[in-house]
PDB file of N, CA and C in Angstrom:
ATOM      1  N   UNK A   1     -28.697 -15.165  -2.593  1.00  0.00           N
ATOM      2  CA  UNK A   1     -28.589 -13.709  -2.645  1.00  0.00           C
ATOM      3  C   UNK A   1     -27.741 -13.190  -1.493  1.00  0.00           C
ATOM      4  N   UNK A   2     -28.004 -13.506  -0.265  1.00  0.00           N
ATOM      5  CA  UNK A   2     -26.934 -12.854   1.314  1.00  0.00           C
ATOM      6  C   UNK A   2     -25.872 -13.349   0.434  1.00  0.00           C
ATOM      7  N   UNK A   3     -25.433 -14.771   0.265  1.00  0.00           N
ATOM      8  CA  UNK A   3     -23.960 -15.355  -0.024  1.00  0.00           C
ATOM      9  C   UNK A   3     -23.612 -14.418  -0.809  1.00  0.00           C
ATOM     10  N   UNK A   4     -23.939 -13.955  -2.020  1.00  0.00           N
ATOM     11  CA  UNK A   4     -23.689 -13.086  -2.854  1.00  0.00           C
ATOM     12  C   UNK A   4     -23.243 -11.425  -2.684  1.00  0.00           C
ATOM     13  N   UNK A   5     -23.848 -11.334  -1.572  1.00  0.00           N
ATOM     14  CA  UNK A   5     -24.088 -10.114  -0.828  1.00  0.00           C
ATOM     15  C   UNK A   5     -22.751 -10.129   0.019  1.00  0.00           C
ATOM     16  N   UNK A   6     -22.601 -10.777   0.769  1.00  0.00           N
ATOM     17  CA  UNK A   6     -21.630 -10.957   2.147  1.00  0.00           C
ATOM     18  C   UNK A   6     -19.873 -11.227   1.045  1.00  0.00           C
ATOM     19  N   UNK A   7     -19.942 -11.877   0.056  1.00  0.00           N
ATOM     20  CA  UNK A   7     -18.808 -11.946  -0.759  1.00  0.00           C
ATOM     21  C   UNK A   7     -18.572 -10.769  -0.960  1.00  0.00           C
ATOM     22  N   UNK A   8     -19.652 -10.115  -1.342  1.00  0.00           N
ATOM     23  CA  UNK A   8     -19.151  -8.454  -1.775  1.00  0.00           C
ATOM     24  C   UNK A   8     -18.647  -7.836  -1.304  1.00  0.00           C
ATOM     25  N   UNK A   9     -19.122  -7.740  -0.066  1.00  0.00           N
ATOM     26  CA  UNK A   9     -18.931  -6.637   1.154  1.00  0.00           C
ATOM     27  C   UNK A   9     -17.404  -7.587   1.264  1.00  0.00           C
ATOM     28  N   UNK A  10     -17.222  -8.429   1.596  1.00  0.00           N
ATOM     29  CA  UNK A  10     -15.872  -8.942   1.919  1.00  0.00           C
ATOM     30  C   UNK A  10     -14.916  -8.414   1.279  1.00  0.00           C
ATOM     31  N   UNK A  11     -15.013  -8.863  -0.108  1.00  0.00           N
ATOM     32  CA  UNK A  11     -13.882  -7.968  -1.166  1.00  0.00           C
ATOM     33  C   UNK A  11     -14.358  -6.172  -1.093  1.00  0.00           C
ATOM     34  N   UNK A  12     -15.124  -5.888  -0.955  1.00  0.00           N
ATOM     35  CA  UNK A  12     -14.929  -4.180  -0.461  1.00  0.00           C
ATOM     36  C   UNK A  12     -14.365  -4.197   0.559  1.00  0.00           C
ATOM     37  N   UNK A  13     -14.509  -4.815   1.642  1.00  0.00           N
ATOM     38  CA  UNK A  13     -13.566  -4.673   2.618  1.00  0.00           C
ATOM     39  C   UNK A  13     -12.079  -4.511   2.260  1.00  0.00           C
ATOM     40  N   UNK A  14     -11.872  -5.566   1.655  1.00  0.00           N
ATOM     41  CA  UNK A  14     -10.354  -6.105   1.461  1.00  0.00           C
ATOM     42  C   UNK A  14      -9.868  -4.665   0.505  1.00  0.00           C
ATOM     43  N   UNK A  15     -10.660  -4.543  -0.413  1.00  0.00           N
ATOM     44  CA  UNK A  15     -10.088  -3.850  -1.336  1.00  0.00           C
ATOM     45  C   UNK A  15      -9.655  -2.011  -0.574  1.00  0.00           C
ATOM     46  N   UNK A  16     -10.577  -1.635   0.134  1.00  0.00           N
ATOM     47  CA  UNK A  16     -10.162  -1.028   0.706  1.00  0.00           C
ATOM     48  C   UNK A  16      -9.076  -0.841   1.713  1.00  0.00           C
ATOM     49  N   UNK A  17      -8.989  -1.896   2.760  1.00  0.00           N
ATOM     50  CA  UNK A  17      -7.505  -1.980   3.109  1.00  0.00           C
ATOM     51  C   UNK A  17      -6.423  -1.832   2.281  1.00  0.00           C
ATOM     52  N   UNK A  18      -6.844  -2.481   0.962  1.00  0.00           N
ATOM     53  CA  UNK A  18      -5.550  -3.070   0.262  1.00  0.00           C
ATOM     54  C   UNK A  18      -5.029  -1.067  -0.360  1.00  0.00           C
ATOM     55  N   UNK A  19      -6.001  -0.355  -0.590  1.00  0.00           N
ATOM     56  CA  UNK A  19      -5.959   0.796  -0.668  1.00  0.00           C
ATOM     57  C   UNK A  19      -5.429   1.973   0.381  1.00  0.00           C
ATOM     58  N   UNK A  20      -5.922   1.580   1.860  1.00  0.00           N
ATOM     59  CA  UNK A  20      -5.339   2.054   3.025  1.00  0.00           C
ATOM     60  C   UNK A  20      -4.001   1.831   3.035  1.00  0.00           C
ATOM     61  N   UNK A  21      -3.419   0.859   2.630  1.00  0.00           N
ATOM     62  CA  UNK A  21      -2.031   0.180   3.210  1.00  0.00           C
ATOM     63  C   UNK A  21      -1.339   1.558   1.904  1.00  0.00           C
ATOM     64  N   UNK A  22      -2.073   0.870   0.646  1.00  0.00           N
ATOM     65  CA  UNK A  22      -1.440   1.779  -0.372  1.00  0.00           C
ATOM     66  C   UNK A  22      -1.063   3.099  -0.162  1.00  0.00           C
ATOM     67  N   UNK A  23      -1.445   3.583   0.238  1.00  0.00           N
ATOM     68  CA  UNK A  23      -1.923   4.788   0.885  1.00  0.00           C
ATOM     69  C   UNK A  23      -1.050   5.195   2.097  1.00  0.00           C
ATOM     70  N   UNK A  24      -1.006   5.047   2.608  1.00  0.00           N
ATOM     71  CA  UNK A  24      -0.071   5.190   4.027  1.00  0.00           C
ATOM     72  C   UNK A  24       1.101   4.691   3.541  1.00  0.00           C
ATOM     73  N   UNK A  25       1.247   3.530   2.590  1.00  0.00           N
ATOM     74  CA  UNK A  25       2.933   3.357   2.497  1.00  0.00           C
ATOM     75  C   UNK A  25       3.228   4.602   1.956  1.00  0.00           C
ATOM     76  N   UNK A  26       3.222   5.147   1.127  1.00  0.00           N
ATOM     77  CA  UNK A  26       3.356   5.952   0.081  1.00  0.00           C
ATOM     78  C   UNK A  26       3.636   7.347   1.177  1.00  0.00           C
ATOM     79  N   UNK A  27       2.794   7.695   2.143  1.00  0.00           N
ATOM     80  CA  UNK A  27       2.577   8.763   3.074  1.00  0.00           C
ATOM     81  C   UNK A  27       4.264   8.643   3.881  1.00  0.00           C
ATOM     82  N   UNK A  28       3.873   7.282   4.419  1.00  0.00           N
ATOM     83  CA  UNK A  28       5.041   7.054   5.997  1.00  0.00           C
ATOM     84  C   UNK A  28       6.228   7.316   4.810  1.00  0.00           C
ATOM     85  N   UNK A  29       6.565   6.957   3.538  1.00  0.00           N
ATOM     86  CA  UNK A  29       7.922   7.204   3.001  1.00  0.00           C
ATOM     87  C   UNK A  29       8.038   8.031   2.239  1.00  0.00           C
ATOM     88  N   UNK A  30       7.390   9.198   1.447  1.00  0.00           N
ATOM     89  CA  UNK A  30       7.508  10.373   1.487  1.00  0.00           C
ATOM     90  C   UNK A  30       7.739  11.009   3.184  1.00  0.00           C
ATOM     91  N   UNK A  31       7.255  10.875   3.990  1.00  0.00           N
ATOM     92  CA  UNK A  31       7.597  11.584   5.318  1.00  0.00           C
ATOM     93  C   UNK A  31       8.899  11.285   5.802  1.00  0.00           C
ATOM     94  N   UNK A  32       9.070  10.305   6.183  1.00  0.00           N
ATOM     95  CA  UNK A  32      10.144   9.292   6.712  1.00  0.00           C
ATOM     96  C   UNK A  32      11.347   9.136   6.315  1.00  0.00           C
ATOM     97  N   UNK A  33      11.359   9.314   4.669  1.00  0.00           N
ATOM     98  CA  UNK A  33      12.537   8.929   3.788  1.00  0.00           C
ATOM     99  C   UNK A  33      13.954  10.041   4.290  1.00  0.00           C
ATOM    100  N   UNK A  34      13.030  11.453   4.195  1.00  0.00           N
ATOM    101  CA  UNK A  34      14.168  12.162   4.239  1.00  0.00           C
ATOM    102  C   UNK A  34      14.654  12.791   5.783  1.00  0.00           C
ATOM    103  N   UNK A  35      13.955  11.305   6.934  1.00  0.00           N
ATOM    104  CA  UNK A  35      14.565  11.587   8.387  1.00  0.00           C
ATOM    105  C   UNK A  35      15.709  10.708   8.505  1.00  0.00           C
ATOM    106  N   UNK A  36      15.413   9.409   7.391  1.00  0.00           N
ATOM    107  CA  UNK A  36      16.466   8.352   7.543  1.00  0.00           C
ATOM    108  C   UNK A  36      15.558   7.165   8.269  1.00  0.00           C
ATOM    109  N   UNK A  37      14.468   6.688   7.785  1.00  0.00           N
ATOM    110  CA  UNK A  37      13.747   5.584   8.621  1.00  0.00           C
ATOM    111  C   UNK A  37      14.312   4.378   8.247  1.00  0.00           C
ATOM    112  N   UNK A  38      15.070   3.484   9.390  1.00  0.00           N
ATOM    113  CA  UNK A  38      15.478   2.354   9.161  1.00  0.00           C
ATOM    114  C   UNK A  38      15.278   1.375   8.553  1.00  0.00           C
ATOM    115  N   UNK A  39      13.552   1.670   8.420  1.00  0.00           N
ATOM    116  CA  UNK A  39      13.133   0.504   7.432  1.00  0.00           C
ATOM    117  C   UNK A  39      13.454   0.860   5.653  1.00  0.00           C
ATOM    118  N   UNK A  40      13.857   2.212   5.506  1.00  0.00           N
ATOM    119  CA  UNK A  40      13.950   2.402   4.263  1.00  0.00           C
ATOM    120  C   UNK A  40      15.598   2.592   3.575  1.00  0.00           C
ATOM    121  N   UNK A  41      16.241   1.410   4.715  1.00  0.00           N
ATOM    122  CA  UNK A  41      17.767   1.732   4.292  1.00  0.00           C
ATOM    123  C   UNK A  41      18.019   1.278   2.951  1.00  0.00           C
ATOM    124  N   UNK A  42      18.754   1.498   2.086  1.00  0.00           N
ATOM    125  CA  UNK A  42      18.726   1.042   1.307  1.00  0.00           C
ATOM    126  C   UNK A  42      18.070   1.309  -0.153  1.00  0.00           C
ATOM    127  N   UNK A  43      17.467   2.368   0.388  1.00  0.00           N
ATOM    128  CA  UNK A  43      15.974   2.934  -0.584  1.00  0.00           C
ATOM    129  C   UNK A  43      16.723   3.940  -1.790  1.00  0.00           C
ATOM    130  N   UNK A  44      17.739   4.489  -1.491  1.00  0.00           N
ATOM    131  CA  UNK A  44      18.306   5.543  -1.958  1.00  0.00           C
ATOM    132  C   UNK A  44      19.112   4.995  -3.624  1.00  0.00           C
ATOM    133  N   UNK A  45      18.180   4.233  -4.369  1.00  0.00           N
ATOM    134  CA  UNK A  45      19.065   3.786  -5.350  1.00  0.00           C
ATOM    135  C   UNK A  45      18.162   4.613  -6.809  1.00  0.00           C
ATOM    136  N   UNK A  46      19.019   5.049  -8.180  1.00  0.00           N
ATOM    137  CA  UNK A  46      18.720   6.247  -8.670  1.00  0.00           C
ATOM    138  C   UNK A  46      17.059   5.066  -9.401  1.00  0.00           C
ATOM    139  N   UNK A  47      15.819   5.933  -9.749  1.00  0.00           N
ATOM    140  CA  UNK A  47      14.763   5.800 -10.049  1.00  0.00           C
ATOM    141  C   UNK A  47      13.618   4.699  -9.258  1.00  0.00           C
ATOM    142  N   UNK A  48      14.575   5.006  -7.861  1.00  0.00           N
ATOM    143  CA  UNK A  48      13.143   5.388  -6.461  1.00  0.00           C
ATOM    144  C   UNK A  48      12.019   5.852  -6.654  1.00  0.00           C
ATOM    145  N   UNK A  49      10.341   5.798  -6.779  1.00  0.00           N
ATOM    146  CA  UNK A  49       9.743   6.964  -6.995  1.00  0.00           C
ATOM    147  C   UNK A  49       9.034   6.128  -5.589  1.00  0.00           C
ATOM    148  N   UNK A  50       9.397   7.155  -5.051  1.00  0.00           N
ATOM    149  CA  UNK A  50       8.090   6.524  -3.308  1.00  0.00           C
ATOM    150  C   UNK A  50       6.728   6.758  -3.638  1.00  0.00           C
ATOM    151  N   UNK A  51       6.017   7.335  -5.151  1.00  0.00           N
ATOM    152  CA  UNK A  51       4.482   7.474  -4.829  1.00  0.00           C
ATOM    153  C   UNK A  51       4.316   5.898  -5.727  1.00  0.00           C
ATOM    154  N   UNK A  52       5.287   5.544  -6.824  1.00  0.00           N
ATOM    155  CA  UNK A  52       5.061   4.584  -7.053  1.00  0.00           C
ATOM    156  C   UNK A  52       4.809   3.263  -6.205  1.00  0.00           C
ATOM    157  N   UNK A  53       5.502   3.388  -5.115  1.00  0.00           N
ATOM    158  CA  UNK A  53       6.370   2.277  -4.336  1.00  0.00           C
ATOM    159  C   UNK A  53       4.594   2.221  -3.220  1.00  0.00           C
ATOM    160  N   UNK A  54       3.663   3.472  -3.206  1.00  0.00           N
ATOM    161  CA  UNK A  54       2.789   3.120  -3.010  1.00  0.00           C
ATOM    162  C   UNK A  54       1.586   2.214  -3.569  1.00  0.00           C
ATOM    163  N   UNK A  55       1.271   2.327  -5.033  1.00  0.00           N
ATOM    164  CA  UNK A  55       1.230   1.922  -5.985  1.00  0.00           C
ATOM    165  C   UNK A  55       1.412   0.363  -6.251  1.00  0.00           C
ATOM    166  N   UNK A  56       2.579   0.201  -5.813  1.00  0.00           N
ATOM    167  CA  UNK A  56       3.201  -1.141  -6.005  1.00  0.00           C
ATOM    168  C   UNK A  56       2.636  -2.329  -4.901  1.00  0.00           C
ATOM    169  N   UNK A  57       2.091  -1.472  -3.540  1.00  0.00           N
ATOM    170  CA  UNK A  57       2.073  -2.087  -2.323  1.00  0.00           C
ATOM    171  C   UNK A  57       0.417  -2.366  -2.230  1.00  0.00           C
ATOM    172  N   UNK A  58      -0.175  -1.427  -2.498  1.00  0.00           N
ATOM    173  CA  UNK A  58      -2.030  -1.790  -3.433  1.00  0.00           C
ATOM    174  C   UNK A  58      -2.036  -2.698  -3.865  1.00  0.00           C
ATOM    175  N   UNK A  59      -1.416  -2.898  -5.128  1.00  0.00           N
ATOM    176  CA  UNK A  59      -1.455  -4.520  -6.007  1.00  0.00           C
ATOM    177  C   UNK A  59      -1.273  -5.627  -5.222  1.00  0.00           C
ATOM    178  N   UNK A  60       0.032  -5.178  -4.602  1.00  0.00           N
ATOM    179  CA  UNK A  60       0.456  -6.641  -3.406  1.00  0.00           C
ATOM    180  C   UNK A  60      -0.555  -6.831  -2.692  1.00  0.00           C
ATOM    181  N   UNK A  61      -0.898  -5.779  -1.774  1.00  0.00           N
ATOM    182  CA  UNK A  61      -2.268  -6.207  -1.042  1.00  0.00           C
ATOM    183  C   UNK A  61      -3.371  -6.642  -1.690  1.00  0.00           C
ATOM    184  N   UNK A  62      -4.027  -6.286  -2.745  1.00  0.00           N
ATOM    185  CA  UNK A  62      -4.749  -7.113  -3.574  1.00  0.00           C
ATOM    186  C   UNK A  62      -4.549  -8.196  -4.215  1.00  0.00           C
ATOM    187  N   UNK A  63      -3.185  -8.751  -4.024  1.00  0.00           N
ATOM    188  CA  UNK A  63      -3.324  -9.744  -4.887  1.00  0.00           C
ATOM    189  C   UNK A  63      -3.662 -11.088  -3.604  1.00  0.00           C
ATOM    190  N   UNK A  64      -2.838 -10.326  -2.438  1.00  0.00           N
ATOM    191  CA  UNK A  64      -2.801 -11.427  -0.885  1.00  0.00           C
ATOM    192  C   UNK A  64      -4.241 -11.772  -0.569  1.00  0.00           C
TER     193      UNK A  64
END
């Protein structure tokens, strides 16, 4: 039952980060995009959607 218990809480953990990250990517490049943030050179190609690109970064973290 704990083993069972402590797995859980682990993947709630995770899953929530994996949601935080989601979350903040999505934030820092809606904010960022239109100062010119270096990390997003390149970003400017036509059907960009930065809330997707948050979206996209959830899954990744969930899948890691």
């Amino acid at each position: 039952m704990k083993l069972t218990l402590r797995r859980f809480i682990n993947l709630a953990l995770l899953a929530i980060m994996a949601l935080a990250c989601g979350i903040l990517d999505s934030v820092y490049e809606h904010r960022d995009y239109p100062r010119g943030a270096p990390w997003l050179y390149g970003e400017n190609i036509p059907g960009n959607n930065l809330s997707v690109n948050g979206v996209i970064t959830f899954f990744y973290a969930m899948i890691t």
